[in-house]
Protein backbone atom coordinates (compact mmCIF):
# COMPACT_ATOMS: atom_id res chain seq x y z
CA UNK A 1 117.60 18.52 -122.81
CA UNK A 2 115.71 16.52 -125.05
CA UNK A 3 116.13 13.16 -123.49
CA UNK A 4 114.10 9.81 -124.97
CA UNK A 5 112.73 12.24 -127.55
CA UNK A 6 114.31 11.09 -130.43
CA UNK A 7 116.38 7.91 -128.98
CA UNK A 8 119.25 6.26 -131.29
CA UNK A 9 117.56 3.35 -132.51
CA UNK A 10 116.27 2.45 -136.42
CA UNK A 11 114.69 -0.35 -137.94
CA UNK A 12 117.06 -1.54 -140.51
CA UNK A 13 114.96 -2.31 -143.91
CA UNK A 14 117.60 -4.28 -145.52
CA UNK A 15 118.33 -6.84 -142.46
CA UNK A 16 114.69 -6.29 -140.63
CA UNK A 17 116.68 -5.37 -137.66
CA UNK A 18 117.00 -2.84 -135.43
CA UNK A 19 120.25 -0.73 -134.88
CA UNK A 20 121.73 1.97 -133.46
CA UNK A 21 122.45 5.66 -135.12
CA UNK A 22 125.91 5.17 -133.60
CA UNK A 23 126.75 9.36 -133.57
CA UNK A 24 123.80 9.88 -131.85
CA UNK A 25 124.36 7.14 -129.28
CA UNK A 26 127.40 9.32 -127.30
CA UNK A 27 125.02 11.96 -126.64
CA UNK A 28 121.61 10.30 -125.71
CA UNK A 29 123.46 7.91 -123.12
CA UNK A 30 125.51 11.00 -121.38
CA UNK A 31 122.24 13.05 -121.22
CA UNK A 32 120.61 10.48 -119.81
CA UNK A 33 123.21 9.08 -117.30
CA UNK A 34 123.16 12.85 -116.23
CA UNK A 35 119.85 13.05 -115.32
CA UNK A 36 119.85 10.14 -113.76
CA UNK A 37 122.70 11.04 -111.40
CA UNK A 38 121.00 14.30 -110.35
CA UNK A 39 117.54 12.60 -110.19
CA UNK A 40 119.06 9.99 -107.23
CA UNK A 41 120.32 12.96 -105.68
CA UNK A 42 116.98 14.54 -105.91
CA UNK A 43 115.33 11.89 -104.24
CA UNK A 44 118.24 11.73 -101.60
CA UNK A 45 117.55 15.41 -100.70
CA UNK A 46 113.46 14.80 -100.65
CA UNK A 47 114.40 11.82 -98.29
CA UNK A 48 116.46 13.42 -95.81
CA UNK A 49 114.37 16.07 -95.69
CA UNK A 50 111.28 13.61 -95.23
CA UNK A 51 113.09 11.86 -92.39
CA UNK A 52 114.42 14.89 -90.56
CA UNK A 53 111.72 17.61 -90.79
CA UNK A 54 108.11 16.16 -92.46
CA UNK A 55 107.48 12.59 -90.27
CA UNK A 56 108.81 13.13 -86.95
CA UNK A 57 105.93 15.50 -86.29
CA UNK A 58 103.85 13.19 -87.89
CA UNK A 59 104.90 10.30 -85.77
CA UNK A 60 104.81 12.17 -82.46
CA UNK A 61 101.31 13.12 -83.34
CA UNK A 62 99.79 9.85 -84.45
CA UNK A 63 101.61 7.13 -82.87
CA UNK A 64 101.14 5.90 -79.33
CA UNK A 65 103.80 7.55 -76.93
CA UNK A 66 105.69 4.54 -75.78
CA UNK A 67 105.78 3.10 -79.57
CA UNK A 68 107.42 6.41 -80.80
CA UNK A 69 109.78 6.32 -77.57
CA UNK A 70 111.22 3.02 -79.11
CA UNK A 71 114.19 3.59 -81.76
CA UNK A 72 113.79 0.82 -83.73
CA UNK A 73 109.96 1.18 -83.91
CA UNK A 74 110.14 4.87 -84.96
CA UNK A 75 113.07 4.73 -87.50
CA UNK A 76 110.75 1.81 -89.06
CA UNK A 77 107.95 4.50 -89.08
CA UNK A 78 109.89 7.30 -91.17
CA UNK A 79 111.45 4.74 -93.03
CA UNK A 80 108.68 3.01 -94.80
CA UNK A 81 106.65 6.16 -94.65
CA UNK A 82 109.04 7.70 -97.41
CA UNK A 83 108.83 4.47 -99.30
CA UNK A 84 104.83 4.88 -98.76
CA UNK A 85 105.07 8.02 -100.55
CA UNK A 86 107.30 7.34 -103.15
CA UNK A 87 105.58 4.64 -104.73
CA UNK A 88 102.06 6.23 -104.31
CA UNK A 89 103.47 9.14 -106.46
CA UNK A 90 105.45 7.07 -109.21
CA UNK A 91 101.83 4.84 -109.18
CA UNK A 92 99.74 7.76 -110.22
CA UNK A 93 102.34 9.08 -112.22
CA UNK A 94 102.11 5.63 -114.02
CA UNK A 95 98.44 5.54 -114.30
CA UNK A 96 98.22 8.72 -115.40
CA UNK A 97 100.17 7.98 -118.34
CA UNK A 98 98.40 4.98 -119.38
CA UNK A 99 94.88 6.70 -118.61
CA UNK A 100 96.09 9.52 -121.37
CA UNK A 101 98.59 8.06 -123.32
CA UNK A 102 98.24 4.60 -123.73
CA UNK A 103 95.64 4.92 -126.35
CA UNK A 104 98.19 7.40 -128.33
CA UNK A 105 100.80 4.08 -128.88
CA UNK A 106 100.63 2.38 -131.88
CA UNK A 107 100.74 -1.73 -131.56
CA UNK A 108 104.47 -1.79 -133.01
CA UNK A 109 105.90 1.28 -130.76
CA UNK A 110 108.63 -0.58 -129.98
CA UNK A 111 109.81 -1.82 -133.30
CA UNK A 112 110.33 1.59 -135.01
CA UNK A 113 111.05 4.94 -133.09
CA UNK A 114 108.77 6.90 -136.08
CA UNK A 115 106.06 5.11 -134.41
CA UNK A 116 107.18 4.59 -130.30
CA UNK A 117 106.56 8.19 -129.46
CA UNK A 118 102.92 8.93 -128.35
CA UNK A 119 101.07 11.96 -129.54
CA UNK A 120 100.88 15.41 -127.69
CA UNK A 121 97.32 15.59 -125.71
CA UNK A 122 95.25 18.88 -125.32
CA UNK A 123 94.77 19.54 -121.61
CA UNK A 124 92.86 22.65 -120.14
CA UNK A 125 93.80 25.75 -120.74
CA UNK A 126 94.75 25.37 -124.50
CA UNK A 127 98.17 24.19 -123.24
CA UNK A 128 99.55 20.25 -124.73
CA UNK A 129 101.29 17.85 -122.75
CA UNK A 130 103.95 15.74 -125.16
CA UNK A 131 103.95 12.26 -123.87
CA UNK A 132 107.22 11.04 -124.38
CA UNK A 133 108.65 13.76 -122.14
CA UNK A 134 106.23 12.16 -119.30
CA UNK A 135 107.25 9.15 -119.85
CA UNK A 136 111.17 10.60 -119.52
CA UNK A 137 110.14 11.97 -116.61
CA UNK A 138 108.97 8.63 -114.56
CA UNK A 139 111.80 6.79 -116.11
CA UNK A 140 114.42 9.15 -114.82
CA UNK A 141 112.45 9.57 -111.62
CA UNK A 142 112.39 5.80 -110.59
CA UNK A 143 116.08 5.32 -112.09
CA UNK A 144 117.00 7.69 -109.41
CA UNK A 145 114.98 6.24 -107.03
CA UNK A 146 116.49 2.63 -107.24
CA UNK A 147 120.60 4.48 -107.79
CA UNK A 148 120.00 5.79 -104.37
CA UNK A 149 118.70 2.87 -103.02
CA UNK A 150 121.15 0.77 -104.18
CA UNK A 151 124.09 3.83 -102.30
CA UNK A 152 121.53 3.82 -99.37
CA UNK A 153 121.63 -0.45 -99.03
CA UNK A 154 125.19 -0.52 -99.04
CA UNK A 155 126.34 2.62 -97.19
CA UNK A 156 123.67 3.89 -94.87
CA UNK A 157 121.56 1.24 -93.89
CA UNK A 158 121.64 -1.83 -91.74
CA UNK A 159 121.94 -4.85 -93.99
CA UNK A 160 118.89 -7.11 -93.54
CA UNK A 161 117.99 -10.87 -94.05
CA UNK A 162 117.39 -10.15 -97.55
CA UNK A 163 119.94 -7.85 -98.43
CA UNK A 164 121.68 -10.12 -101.65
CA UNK A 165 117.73 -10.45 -102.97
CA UNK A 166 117.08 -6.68 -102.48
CA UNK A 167 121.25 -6.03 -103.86
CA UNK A 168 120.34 -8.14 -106.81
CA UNK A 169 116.92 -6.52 -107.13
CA UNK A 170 117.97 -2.90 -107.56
CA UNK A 171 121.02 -3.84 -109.99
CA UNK A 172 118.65 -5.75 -112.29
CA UNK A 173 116.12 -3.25 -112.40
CA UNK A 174 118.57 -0.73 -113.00
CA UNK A 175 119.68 -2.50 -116.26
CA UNK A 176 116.30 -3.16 -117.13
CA UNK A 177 115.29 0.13 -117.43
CA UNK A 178 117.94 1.49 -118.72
CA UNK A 179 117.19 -1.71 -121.89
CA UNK A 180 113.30 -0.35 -122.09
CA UNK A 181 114.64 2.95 -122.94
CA UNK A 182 117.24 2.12 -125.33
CA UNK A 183 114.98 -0.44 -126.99
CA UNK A 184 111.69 1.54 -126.88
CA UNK A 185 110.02 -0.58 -124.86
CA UNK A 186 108.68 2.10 -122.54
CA UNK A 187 104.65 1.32 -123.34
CA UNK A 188 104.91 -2.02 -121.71
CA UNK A 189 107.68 -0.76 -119.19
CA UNK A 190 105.53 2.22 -117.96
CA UNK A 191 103.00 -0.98 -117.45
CA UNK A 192 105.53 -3.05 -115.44
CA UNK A 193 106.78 -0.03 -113.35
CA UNK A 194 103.18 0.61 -112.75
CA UNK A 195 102.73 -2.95 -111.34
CA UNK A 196 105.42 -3.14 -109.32
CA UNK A 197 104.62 0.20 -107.47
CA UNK A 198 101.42 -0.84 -106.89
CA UNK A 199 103.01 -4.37 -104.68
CA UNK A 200 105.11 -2.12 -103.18
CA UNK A 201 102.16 0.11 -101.13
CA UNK A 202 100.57 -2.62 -99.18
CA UNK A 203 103.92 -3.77 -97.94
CA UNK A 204 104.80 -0.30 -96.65
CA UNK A 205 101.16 0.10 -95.40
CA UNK A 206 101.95 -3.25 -93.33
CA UNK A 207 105.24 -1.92 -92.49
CA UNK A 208 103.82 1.36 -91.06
CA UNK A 209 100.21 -0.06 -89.81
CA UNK A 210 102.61 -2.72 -87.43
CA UNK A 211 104.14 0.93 -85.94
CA UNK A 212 100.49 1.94 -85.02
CA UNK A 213 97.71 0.86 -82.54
CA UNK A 214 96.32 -1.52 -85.53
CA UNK A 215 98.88 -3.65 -85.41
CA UNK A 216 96.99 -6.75 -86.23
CA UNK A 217 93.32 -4.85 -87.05
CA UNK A 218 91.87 -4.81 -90.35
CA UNK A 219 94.13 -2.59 -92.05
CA UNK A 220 96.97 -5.05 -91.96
CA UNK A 221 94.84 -8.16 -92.95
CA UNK A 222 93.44 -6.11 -95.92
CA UNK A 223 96.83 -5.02 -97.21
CA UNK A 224 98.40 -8.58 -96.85
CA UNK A 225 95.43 -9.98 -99.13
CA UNK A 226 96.36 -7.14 -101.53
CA UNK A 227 100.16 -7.79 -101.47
CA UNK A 228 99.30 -11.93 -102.39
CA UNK A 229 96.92 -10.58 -105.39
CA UNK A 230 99.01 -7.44 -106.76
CA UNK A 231 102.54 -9.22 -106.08
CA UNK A 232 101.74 -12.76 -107.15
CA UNK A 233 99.76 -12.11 -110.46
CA UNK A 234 102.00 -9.63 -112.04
CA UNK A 235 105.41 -10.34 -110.82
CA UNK A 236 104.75 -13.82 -111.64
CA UNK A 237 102.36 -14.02 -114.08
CA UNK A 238 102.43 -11.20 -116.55
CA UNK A 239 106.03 -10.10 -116.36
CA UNK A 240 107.28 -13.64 -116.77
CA UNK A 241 104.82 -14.52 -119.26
CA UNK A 242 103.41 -11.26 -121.28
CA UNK A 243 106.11 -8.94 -121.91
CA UNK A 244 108.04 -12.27 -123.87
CA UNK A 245 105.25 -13.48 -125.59
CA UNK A 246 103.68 -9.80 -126.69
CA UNK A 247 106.92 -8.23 -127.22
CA UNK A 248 110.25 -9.74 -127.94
CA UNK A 249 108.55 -12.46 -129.59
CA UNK A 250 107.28 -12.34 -133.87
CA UNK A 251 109.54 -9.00 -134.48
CA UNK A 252 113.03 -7.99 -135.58
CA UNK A 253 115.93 -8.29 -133.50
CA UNK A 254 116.32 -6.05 -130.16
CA UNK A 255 119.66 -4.72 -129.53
CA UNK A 256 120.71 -6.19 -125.84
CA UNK A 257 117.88 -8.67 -126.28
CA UNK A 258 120.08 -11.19 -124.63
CA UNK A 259 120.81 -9.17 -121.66
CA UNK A 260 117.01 -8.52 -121.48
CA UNK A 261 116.37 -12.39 -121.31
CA UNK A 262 118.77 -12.40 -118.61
CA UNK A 263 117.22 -10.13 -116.63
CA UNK A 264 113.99 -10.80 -116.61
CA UNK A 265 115.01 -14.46 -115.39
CA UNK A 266 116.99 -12.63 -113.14
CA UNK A 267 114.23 -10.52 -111.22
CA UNK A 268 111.34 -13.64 -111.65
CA UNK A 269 113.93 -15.59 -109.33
CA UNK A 270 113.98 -12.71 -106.89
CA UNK A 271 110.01 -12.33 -107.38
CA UNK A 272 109.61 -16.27 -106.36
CA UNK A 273 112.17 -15.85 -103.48
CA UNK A 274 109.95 -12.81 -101.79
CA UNK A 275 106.24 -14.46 -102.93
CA UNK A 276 107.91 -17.54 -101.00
CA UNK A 277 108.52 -15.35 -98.16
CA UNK A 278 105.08 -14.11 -98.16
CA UNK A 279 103.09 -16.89 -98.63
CA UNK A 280 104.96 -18.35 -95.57
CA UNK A 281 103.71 -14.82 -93.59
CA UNK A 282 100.11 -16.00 -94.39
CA UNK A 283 100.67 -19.47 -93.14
CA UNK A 284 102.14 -18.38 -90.09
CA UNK A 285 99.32 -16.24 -89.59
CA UNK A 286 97.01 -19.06 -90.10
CA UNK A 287 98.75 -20.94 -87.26
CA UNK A 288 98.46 -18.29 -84.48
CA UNK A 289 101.67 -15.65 -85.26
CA UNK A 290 101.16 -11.99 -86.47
CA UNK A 291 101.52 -10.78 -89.53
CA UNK A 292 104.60 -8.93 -89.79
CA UNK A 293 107.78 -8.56 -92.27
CA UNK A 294 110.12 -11.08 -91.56
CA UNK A 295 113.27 -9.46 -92.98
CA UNK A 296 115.49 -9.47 -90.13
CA UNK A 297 118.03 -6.52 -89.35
CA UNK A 298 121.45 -8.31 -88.85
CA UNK A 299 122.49 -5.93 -85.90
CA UNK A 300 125.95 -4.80 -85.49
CA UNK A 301 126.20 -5.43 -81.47
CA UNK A 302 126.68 -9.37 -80.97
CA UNK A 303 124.21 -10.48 -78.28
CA UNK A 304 121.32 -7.79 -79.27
CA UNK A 305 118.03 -9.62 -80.34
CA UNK A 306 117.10 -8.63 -84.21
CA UNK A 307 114.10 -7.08 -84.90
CA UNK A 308 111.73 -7.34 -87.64
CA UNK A 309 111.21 -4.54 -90.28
């Protein structure tokens, strides 16, 4: 299945715009909402199977007895310990694809599909690697991720203090990927994703450090400063700011380039609601509390304290 190889779109020469090759839209979209479908039940299966059989020996080996002896504590443990992994792996996927294919893009990739595919790379062994089916690859990949966690946030897991941010969150990212690969924006979306990922480690580390016997050490200090630098600068900065100004700016049309405005507002507003939320972790911090995620679980049981995870 030859999915984002040759996607539907053309640059019109007698409007300047770009359109659709409307018999070949019907097939690209149900190839790729297939994959995606059986790519967020991948990534269920590699979760439960995470959770059930791969941490809990982990935990029992490496956390202190009485820590791992709490429920809340250890479900926190496997929890963001799956989310630790996941984004490591989509990160180096990411870099990996900018270290060898970036260079392959020509500057206007994403105004004419003749030009958005990168060029195959020699690897070892004789054998090529064609870059657009990498870059299919980490799109369907996190699309799956974020379809399952949008299932697991509203069937399987306790709703927390930010639950309408994070509902919002996975809904807009859904649509914006699914507009980078219809558009051929996926040079500055592999970018983005890239980004994003990166954010997304030194909260888990936090998240999984506060399980441990470094609970306020040096590893969670370290990965707080990281979170302010990698969350701040390009969820606020270069998203906001660089993907407008580089990209939909100077060219033709985009088909959906409304929707793409939209929701890129969209996720900067839920981007300035968590930076909020973490600056205010660092001025806690400053005035005597830990440093911990604030996201409270809304328990079930009236009377029963929340906890923090």
């Amino acid at each position: 299945m030859e999915v984002f190889a040759e996607p539907p779109l053309r640059l019109c020469e007698d409007t300047g715009a770009l359109t659709y090759v409307q018999d070949e839209v019907t097939a690209f979209l149900s190839s790729y909402l297939t994959l995606s479908v059986l790519a967020a039940l991948a990534v269920a299966l590699w979760t439960q199977t995470m959770e059930r059989y791969v941490l809990p020996p982990i935990g029992r080996r490496f956390l202190p007895r009485e820590s791992w002896a709490d429920p809340f504590i250890r479900t926190r443990f496997i929890h963001h310990s799956v989310l630790f992994f996941h984004h490591v792996f989509a990160c180096l996927v990411g870099v990996g694809i900018i270290a060898t294919f970036y260079t392959c893009w020509t500057e206007d990739h994403f105004r004419c599909n003749s030009q958005c595919e990168p060029k195959d790379i020699r690897m070892w062994f004789n054998r090529s690697i064609n870059g657009q089916q990498v870059i299919a690859f980490l799109y369907i990949y996190q699309l799956g991720h974020y379809l399952y966690g949008f299932v697991d946030l509203l069937l399987l897991k306790e709703r927390k203090r930010d639950f309408w941010t994070m509902l919002v969150h996975h809904i807009t990212t859904v649509f914006l990927i699914s507009i980078s690969v219809l558009t051929c924006l996926q040079k500055s979306g592999v970018g983005i994703l890239v980004f994003f990922d990166v954010a997304d480690i030194f909260i888990m580390v936090i998240n999984v450090a506060k399980c441990t016997r470094d609970q306020d050490g040096f590893t969670v200090k370290a990965a707080y400063i990281l979170l302010v630098l990698t969350f701040g600068i390009p969820r606020l900065v270069l998203l906001p700011y660089h993907l407008p100004r580089h990209i939909l700016y100077g060219g033709p049309h985009l088909p959906y380039e409304e929707w793409l405005w939209a929701m890129l507002g969209i996720l900067t507003l839920c981007n300035l609601l968590w930076f909020w939320r973490i600056l205010k972790i660092g001025w806690d911090a400053l005035n005597g509390k830990e440093i911990d995620d604030t996201r409270l679980v809304v328990e079930e049981q009236q009377g029963q304290k929340p906890h923090s995870s």
